[in-house]
Protein backbone atom coordinates (compact mmCIF):
# COMPACT_ATOMS: atom_id res chain seq x y z
CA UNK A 1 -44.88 8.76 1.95
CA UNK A 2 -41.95 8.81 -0.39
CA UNK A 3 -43.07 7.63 -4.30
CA UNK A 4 -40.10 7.25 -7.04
CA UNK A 5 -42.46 6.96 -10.17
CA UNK A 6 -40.83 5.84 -13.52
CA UNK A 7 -41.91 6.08 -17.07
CA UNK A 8 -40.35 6.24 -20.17
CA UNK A 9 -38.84 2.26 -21.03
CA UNK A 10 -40.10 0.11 -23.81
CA UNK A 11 -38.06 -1.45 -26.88
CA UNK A 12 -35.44 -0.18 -29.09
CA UNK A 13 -33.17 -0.90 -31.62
CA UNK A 14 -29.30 -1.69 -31.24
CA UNK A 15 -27.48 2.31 -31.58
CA UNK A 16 -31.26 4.04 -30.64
CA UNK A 17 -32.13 5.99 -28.02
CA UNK A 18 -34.32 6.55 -24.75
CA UNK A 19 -35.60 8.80 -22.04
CA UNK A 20 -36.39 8.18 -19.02
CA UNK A 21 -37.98 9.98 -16.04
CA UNK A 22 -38.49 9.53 -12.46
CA UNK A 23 -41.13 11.81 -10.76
CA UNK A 24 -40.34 11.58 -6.76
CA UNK A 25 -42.76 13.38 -4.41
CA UNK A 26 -42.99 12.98 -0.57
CA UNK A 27 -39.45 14.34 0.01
CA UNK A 28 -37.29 17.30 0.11
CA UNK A 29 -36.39 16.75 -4.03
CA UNK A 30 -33.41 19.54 -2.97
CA UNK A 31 -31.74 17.49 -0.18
CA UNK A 32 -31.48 13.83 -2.16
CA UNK A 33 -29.42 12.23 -4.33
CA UNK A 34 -31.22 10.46 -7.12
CA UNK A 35 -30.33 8.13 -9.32
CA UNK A 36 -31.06 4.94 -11.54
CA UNK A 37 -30.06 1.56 -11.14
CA UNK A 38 -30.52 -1.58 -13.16
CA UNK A 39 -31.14 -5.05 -13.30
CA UNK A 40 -30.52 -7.77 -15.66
CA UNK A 41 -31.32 -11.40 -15.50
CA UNK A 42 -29.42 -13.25 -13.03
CA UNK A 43 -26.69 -10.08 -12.29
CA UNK A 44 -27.07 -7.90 -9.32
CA UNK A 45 -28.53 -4.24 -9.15
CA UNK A 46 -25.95 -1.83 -10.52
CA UNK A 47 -25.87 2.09 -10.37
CA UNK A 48 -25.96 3.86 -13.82
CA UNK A 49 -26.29 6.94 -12.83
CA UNK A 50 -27.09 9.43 -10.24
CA UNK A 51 -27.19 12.85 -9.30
CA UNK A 52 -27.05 15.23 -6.26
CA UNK A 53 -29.86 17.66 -6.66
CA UNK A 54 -28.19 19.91 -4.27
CA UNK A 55 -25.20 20.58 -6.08
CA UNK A 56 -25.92 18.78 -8.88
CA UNK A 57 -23.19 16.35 -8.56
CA UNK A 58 -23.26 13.34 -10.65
CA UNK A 59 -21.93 9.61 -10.69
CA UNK A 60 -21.36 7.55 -13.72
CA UNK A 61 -20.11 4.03 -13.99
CA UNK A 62 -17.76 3.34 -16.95
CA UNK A 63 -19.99 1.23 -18.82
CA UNK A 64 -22.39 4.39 -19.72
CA UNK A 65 -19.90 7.25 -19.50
CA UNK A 66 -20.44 9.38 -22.51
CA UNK A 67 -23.69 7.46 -23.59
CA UNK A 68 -25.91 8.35 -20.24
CA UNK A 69 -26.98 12.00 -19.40
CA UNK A 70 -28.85 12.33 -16.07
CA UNK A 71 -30.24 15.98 -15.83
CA UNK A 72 -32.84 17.10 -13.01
CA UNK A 73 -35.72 19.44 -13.02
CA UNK A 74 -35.92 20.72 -9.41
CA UNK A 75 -39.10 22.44 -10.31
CA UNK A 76 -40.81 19.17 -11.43
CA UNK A 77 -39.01 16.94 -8.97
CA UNK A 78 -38.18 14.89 -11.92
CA UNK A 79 -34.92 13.07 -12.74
CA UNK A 80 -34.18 12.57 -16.66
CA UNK A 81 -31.93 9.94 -18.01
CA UNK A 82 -31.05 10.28 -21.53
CA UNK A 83 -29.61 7.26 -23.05
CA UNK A 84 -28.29 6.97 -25.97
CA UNK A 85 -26.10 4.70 -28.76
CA UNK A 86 -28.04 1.83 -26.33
CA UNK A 87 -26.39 -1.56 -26.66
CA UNK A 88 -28.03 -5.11 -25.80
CA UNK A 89 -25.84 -5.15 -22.70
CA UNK A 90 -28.16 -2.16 -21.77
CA UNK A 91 -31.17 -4.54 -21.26
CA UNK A 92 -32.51 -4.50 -17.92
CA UNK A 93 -34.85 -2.88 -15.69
CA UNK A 94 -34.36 0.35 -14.65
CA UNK A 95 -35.01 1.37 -11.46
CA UNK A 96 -35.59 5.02 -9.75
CA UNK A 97 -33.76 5.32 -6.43
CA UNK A 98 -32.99 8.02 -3.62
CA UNK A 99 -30.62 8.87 -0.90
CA UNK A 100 -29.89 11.36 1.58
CA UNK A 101 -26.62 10.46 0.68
CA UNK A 102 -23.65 11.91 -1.25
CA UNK A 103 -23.72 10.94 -5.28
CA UNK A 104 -20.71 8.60 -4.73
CA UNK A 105 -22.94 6.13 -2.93
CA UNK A 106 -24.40 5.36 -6.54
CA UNK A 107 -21.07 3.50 -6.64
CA UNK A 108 -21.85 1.32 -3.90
CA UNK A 109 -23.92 -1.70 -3.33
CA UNK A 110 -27.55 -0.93 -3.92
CA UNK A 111 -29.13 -1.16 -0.72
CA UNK A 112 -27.30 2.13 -0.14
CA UNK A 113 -30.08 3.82 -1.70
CA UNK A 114 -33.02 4.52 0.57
CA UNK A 115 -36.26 4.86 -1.97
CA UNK A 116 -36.95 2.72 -4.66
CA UNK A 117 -39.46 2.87 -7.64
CA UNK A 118 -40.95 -0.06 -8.96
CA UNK A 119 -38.82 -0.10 -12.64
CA UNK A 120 -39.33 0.14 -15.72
CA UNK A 121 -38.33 -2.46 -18.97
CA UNK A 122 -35.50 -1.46 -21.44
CA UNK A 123 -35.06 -3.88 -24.51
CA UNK A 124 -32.36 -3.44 -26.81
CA UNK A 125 -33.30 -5.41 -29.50
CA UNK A 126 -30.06 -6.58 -32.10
């Protein structure tokens, strides 16, 4: 059974930062893509960021280029995303998700992703 775990979310400031991590265990961590999407209140689920953990590949959106760092630690099958100079747009819930698919699917609509975790709450508070 595939698990996507998340921890990390909680409150911070407008211009703070925040790390979060996504533990995944009943796959071959090597062969997925792995990423993290978000949710706000009334919007859809959009990609933030994902990376290929076989050739460590990555996908970021516009919105979080330059602020997001997604990093991966094959030995831990864990997924890091640092996040940083956070803005109240950044609110949401953050979800873990995986795909045997290339990184670019990030880009796509979110049932691309096969796995999901259960998400975690980010509040950027002004």
């Amino acid at each position: 059974e595939v698990q996507l775990v998340e921890s990390g979310g909680g409150l911070v400031q407008v211009g703070g930062s925040l790390r979060l991590s996504c533990a995944a265990s009943g796959l071959f961590f090597d062969d997925y893509t792995i990423g993290w999407f978000r949710q706000a209140p009334g919007k859809e689920r959009e990609g933030v960021s994902c990376i290929s953990n076989g050739d460590g590949d990555t996908y970021y959106p516009n919105s979080v280029k330059g602020r997001f760092t997604i990093s991966s630690d094959n030995a831990q099958n864990t997924v890091y995303l640092q996040m940083n100079d956070l803005q109240p747009e950044d609110t949401a819930v953050y979800y873990c998700a995986a795909t045997i698919s290339p990184v670019y699917y990030c880009s796509g609509p979110a049932h691309n992703m096969d796995y999901w975790g259960k998400g975690t709450l980010v509040t950027v508070s002004s």
